[in-house]
Protein backbone atom coordinates (compact mmCIF):
# COMPACT_ATOMS: atom_id res chain seq x y z
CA UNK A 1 0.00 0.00 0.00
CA UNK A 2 1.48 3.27 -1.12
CA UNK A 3 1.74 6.24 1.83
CA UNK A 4 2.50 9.83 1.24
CA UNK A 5 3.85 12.38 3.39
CA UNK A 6 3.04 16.01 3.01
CA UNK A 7 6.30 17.86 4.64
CA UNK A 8 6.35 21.31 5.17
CA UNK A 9 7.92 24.39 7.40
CA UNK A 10 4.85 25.08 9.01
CA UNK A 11 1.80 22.26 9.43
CA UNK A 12 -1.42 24.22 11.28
CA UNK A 13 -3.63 20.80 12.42
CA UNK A 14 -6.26 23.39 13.53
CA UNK A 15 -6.80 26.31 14.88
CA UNK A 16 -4.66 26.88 17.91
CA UNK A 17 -1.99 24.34 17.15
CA UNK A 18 0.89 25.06 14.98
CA UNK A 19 3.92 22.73 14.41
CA UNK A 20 7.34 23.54 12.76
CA UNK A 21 8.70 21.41 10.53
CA UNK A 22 6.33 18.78 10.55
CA UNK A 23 4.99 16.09 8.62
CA UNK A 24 0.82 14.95 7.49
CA UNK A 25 1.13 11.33 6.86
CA UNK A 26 -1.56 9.53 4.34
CA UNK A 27 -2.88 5.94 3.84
CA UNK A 28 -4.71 4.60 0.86
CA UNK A 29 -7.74 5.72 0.07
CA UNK A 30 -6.52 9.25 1.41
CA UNK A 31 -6.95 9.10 5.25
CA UNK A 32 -4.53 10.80 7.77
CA UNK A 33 -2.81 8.24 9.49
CA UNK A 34 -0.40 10.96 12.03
CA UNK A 35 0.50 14.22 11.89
CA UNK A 36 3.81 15.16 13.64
CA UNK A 37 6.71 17.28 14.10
CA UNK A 38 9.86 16.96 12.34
CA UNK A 39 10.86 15.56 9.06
CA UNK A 40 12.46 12.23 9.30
CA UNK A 41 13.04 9.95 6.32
CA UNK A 42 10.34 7.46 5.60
CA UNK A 43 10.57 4.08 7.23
CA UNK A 44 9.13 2.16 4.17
CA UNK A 45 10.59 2.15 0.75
CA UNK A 46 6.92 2.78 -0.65
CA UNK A 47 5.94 6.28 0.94
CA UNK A 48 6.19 8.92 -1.63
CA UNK A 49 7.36 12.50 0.15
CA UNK A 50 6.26 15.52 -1.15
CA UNK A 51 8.30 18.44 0.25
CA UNK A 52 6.46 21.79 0.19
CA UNK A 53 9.42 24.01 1.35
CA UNK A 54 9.10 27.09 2.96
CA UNK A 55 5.18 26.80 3.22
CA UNK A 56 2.02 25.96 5.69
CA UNK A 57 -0.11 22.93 5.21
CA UNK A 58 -3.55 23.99 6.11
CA UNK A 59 -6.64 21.98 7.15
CA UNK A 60 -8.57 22.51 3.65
CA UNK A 61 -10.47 25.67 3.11
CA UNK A 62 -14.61 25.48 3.04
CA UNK A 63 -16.55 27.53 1.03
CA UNK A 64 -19.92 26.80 2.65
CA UNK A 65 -22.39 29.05 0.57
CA UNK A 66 -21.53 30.22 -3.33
CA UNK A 67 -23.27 29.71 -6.36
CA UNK A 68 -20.40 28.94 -9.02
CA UNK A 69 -22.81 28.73 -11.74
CA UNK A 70 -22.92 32.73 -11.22
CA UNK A 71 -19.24 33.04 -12.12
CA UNK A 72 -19.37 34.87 -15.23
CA UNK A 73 -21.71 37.05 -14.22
CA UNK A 74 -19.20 39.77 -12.78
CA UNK A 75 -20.11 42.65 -10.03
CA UNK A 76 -21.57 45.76 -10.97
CA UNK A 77 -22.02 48.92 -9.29
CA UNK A 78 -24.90 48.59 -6.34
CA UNK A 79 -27.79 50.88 -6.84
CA UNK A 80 -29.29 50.61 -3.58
CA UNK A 81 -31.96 48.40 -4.28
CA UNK A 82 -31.64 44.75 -3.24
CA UNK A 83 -34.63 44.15 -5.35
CA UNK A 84 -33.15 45.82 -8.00
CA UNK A 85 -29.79 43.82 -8.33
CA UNK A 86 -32.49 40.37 -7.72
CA UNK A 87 -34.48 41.98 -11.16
CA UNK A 88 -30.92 42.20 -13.20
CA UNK A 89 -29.55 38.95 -11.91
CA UNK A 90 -32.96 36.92 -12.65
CA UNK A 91 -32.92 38.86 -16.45
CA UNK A 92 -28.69 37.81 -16.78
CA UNK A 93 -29.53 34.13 -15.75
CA UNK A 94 -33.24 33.98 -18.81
CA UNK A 95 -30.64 34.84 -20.83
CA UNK A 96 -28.23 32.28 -20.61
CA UNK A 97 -28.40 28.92 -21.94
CA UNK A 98 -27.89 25.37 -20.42
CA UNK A 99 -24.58 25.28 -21.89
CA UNK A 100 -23.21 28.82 -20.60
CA UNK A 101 -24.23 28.03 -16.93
CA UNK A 102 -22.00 24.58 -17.52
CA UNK A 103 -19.25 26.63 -18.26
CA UNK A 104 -19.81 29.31 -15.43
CA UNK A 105 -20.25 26.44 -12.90
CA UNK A 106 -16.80 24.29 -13.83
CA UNK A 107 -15.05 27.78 -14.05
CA UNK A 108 -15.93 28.90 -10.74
CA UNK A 109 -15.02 25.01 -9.42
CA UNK A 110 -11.49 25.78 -11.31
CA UNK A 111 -11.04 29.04 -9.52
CA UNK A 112 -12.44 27.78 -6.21
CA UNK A 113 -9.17 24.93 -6.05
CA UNK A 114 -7.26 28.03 -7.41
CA UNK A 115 -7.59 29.48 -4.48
CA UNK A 116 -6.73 26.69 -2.02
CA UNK A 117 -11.10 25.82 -1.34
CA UNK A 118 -11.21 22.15 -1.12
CA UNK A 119 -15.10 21.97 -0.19
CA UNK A 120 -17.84 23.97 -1.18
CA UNK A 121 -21.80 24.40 -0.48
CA UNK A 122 -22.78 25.57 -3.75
CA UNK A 123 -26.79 26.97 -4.89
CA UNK A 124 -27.59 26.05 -8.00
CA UNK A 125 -31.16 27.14 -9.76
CA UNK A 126 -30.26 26.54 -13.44
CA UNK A 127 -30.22 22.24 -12.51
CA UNK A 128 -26.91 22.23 -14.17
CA UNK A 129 -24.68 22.47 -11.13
CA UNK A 130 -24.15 18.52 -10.32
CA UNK A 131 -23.32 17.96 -13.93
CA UNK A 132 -21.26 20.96 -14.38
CA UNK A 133 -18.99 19.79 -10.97
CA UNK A 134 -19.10 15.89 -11.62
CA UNK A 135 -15.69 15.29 -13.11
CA UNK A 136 -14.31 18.43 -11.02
CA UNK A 137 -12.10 17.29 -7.85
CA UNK A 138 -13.51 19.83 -5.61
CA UNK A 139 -15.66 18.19 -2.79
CA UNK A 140 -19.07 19.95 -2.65
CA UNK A 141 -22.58 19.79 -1.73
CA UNK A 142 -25.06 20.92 -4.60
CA UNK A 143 -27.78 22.63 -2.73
CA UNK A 144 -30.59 22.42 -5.73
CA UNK A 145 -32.10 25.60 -5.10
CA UNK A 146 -36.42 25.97 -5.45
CA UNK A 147 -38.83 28.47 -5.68
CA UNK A 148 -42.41 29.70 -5.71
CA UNK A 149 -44.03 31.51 -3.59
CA UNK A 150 -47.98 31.06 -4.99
CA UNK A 151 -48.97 28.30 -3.24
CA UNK A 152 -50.79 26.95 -6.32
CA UNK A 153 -47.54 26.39 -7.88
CA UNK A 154 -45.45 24.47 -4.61
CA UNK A 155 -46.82 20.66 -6.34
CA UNK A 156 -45.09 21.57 -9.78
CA UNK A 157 -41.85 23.10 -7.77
CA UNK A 158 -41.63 20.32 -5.25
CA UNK A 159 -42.00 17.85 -8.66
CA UNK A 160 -39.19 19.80 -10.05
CA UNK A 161 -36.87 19.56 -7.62
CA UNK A 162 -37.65 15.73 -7.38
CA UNK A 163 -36.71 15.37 -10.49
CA UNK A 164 -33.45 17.29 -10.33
CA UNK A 165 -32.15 15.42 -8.01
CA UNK A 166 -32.87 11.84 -9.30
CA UNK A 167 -31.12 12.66 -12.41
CA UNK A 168 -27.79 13.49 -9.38
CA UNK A 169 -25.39 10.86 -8.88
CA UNK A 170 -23.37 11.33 -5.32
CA UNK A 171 -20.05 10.13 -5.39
CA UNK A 172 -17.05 10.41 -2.84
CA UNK A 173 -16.73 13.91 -3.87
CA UNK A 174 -20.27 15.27 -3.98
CA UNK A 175 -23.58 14.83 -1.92
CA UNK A 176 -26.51 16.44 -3.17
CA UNK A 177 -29.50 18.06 -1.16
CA UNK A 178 -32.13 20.59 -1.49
CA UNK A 179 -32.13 24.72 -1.08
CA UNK A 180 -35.62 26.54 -0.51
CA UNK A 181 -33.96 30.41 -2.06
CA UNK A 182 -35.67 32.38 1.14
CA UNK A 183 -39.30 33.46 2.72
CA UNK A 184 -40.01 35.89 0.00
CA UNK A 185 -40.11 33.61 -2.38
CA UNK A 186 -40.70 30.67 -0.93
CA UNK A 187 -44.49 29.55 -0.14
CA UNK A 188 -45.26 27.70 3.04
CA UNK A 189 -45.77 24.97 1.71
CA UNK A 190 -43.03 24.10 -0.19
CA UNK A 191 -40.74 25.23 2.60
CA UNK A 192 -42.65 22.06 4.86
CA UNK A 193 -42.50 19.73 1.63
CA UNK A 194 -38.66 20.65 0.86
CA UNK A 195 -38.01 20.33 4.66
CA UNK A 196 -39.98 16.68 4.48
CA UNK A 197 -37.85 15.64 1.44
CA UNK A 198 -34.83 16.69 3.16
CA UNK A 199 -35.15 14.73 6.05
CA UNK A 200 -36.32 11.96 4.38
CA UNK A 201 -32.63 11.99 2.52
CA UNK A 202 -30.60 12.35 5.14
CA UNK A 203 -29.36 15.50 4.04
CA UNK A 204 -29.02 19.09 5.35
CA UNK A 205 -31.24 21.89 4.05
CA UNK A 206 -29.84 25.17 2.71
CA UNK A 207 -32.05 28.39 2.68
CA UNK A 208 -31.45 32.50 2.43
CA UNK A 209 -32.43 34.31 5.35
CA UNK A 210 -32.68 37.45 7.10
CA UNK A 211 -30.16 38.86 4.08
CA UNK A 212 -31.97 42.13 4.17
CA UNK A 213 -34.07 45.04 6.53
CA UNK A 214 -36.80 44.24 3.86
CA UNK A 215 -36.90 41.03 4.16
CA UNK A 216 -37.71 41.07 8.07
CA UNK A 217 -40.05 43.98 7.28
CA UNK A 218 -41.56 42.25 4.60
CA UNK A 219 -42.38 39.21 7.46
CA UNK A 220 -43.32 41.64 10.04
CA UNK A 221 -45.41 43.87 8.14
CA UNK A 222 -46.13 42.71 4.58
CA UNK A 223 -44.80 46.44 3.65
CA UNK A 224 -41.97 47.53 1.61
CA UNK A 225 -39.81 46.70 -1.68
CA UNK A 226 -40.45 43.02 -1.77
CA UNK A 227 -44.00 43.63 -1.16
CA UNK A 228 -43.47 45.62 -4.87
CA UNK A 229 -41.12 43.36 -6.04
CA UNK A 230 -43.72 40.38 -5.78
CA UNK A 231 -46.31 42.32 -7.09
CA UNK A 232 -44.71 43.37 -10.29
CA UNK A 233 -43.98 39.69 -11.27
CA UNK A 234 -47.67 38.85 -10.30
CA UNK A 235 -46.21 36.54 -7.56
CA UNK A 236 -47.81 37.67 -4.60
CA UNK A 237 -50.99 35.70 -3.58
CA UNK A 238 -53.92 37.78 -3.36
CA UNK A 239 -54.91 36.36 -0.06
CA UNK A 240 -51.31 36.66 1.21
CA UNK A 241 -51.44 37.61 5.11
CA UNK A 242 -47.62 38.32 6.84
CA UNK A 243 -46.92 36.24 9.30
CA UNK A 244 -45.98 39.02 11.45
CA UNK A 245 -42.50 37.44 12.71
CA UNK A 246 -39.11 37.83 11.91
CA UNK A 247 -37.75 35.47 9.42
CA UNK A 248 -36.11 32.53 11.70
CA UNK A 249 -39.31 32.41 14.28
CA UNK A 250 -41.13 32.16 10.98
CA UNK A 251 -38.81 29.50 9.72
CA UNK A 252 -38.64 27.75 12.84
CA UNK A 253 -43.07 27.73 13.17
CA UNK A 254 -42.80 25.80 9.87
CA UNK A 255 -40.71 22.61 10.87
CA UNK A 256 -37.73 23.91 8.80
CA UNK A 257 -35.31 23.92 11.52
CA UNK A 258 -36.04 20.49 12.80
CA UNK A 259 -33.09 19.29 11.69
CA UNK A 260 -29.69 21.14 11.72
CA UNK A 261 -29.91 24.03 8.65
CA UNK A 262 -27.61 25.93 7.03
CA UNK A 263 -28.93 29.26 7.41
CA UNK A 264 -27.39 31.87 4.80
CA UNK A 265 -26.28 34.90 5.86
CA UNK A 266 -28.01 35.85 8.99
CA UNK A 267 -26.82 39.51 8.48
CA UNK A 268 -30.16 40.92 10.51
CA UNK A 269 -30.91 38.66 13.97
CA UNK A 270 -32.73 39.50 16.81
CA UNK A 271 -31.72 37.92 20.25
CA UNK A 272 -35.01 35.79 20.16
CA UNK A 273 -33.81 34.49 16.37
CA UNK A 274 -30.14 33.68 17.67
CA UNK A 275 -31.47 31.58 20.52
CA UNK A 276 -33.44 29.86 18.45
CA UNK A 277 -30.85 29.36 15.81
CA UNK A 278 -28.40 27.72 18.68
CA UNK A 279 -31.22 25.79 20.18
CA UNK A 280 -31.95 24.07 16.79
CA UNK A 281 -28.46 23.37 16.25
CA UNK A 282 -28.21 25.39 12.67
CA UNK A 283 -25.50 27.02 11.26
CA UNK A 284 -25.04 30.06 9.83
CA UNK A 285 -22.82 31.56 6.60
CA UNK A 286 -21.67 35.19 7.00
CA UNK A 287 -20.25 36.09 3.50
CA UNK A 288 -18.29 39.46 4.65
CA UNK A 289 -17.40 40.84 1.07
CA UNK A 290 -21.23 40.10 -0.22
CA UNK A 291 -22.39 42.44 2.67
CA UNK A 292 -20.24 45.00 2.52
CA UNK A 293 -21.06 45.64 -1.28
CA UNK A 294 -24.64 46.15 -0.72
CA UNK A 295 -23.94 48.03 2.60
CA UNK A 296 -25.58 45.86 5.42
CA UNK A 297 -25.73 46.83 8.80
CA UNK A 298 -22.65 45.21 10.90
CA UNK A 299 -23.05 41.46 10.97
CA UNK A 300 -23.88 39.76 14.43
CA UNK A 301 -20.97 37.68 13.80
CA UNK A 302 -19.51 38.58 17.18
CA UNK A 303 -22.63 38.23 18.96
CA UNK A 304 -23.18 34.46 17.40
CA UNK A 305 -20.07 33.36 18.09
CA UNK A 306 -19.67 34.20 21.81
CA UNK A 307 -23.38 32.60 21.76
CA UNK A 308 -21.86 29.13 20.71
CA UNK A 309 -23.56 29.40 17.49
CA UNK A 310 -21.24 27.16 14.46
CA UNK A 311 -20.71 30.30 11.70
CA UNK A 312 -18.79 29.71 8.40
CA UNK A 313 -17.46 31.70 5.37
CA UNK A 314 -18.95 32.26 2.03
CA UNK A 315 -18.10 33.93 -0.44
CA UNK A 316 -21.28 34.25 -2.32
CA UNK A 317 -21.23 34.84 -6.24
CA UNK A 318 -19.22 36.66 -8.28
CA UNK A 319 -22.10 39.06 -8.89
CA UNK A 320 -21.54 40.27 -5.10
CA UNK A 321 -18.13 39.56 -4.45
CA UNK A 322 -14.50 39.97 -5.78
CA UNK A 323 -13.62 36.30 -5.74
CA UNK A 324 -13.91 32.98 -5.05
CA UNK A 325 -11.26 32.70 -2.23
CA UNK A 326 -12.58 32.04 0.88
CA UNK A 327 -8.66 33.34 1.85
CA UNK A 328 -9.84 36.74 0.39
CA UNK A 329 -12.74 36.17 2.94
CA UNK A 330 -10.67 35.77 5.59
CA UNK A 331 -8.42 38.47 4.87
CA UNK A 332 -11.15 40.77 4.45
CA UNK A 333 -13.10 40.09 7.75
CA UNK A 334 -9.90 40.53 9.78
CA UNK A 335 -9.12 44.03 7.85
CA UNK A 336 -12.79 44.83 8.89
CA UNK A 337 -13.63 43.09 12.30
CA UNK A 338 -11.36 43.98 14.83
CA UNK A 339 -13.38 42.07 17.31
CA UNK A 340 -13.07 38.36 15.81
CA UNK A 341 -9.83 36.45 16.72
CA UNK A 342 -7.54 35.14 14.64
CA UNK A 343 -8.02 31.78 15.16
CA UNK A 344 -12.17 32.21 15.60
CA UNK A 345 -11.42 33.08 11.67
CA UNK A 346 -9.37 30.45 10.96
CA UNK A 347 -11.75 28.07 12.71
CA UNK A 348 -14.77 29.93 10.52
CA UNK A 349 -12.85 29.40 7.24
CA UNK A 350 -11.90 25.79 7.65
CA UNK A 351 -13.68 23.15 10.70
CA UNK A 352 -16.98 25.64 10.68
CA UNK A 353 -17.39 24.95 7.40
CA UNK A 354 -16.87 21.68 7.55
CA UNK A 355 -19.17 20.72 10.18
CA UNK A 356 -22.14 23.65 8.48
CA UNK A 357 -22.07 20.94 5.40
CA UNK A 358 -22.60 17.91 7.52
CA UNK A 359 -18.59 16.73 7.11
CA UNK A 360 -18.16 17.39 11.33
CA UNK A 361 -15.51 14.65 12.42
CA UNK A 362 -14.27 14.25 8.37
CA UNK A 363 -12.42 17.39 7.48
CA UNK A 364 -11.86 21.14 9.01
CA UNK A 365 -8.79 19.55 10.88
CA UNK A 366 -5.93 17.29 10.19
CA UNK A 367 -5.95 14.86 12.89
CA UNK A 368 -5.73 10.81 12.40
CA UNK A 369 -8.97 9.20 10.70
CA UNK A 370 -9.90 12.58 9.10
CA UNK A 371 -9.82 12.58 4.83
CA UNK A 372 -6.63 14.59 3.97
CA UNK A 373 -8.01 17.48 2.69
CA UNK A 374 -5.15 20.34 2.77
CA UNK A 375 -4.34 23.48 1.37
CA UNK A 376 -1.08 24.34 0.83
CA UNK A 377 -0.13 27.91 1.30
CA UNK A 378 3.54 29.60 -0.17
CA UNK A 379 5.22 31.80 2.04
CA UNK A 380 7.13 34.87 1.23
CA UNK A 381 10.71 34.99 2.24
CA UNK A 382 10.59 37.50 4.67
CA UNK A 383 7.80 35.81 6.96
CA UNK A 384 8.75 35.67 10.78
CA UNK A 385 8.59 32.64 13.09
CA UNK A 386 5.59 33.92 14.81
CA UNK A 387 2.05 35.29 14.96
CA UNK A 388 2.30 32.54 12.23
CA UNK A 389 -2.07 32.80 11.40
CA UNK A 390 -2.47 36.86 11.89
CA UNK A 391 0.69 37.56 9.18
CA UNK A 392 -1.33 35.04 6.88
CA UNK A 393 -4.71 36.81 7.25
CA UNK A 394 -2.73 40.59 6.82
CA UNK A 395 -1.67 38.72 3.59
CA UNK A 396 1.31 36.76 3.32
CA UNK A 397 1.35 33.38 1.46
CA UNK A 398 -0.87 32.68 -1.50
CA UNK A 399 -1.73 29.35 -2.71
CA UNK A 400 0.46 26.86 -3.84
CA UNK A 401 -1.85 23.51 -3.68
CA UNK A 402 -4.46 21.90 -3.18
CA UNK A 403 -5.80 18.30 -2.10
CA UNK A 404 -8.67 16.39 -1.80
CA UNK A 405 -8.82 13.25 0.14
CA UNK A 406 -5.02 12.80 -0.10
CA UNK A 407 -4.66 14.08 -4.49
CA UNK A 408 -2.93 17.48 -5.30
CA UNK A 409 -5.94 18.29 -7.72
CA UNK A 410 -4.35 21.77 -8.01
CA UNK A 411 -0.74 23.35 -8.10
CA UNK A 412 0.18 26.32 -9.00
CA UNK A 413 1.94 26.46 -12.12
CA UNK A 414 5.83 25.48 -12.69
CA UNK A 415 5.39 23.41 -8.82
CA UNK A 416 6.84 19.99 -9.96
CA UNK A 417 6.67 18.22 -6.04
């Protein structure tokens, strides 16, 4: 049986633990058998080494809420209408054909391994994501994403989605599930039938919630721009009553949050929502660039966190953000949240993810038993022995691998390890 050992000057298990000179040892089919300090020569004539040099050797980075089939769809100035940008993205994506969101999707997969991402929790409305990222070695969960909100129409949505994912063949390196887009668009119903068809698969359920002011006012009150928004595509029932709640106590009087969600964005949160949200055990996806281009409010990130509340990074799409690095994400939130730790962002950016896409005890660290899923980061030749994780997220090292369960499925170019 052929081993391989990942060697490297810096090997960061988790968050909190950093050893020098160290060593991640793999088995066949690509589990971590030890992970240890110093480099000494293999003991069996079989074990292939692969020396990274002056670099770290990172638990692999989770992207737990994008939609890659957005990539080509690049960021435009923000008007100041959330509804607005929803009208011009839903015109981009009736434009495009089956075959352009293909490409879009596989792109976005190339750039997401590019960029040292190793899992993902990708949205995908078009029903093209799980064949665009079938042959692609990023591990992800397709979230097939659903909507309607006229309850007349939840039977034909729910049959949709149905068939969507029978046509989906899981693998080792993708798991499929369901995503209901968010509670102004999403009927009652079809939020209980997607949450019953969830469960029933074992999976975890994606939605998008309390994004916006108008979306809890919207809930509260039945007032404001998605109140128009609805209107003007004649999707607003004409019996429609508000529920006159916020958006997770609404969630959470439907049976959605049952079972352990992954709750998208979270950006506006009462202290009633958050206990709820930690009660049911859900996670939540803060996407930092994504809400500072349409100018949200501060995100309760701090407040979630000190709550015991699991919260991972996003990046969103392309048509919010400036990439597909969840590195960028980090990077970013650090620059712009002097109240998160360093290691509460490493944590957010790697074993948060992990466990917010149902892989808790599989990846996010590199500990014996766990798939060897690693990014590789280069450092620059002036970078100090210490504060190792806060000179990374002020932006040293970019990446120079990455692998999935034990494969370098990406190198940067000219690496020959």
């Amino acid at each position: 049986m052929i081993r391989t050992v990942h060697i490297a000057r810096y090997v960061l298990p988790e968050a909190g633990m950093l050893l020098r000179n160290a060593a991640v040892h793999i088995s066949h089919p690509g589990r971590i058998t030890r992970v240890e300090p110093g480099q000494r020569p293999p003991s069996k004539l079989e074990t292939r080494v692969i020396d990274w040099g002056s670099a770290i050797i990172l638990p692999g980075l989770v992207n737990a809420h994008t939609h890659l089939e957005l990539t080509h769809i690049r960021r435009q100035a923000y008007s100041g209408s959330f509804t607005g940008w929803l009208s011009m993205l839903m015109r981009t994506r009736q434009s495009w054909s089956q075959d352009e969101f293909l490409a879009s999707a596989a792109a976005g997969a190339k750039l997401s391994l590019a960029s040292g991402v190793t899992l993902t929790g990708d949205v995908s409305a078009s029903g093209t994501g799980a064949r665009a990222l079938k042959q692609e070695k990023l591990r992800k969960v397709i979230f097939e994403e659903v909507t309607s909100f006229l309850p007349e129409k939840a039977v034909q949505a729910l049959a949709g989605l149905e068939a969507r994912l029978a046509q989906s063949e899981p693998d080792d390196f993708m798991t499929c599930s369901a995503s209901p887009h968010a509670p102004y668009s999403v009927s009652p119903d079809l939020y209980r039938a997607v949450a019953d068809l969830v469960r029933r698969r074992g999976t975890r359920l994606a939605t998008h919630v309390a994004e916006t002011a108008a979306e809890v006012e919207f809930l509260k009150r039945g007032t404001g721009e998605f109140r128009d928004f609805l209107c003007a595509l004649g999707a607003l029932p004409e019996d429609w009553n508000a529920p006159a709640m916020p958006p997770i106590p609404y969630l959470d009087s439907l049976g959605v949050l049952d079972r352990p969600a992954l709750l998208i964005h979270g950006n506006y949160l009462d202290e009633d929502s958050m206990a709820r949200i930690l009660r049911r055990n859900c996670s939540v996806v803060c996407c930092p660039r994504s809400h500072a281009y349409f100018g949200f409010e501060p995100h309760p990130v701090r407040r979630l966190l000190d709550m015991g509340i699991n919260v991972a990074l996003g990046t969103d799409s392309l048509a919010s953000g400036d990439s597909l690095s969840i590195l960028d994400e980090m990077r970013f939130l650090f620059q712009m949240r002097k109240d998160l730790k360093c290691d509460e962002i490493l944590r957010m950016a790697t074993l948060n993810g992990a466990v917010a896409l149902d892989f808790g005890g599989l990846l996010g660290r590199l500990r014996r038993g766990y798939w060897a899923d690693m990014t590789v980061l280069q450092l620059p030749e002036n970078f100090a022995d210490r504060n190792v994780v806060a000179q990374i997220l002020e932006g040293a090292g970019e990446c120079l691998a990455a692998v999935v369960q034990g494969e370098v499925v990406w190198k940067s170019l000219g690496l020959r390890p």
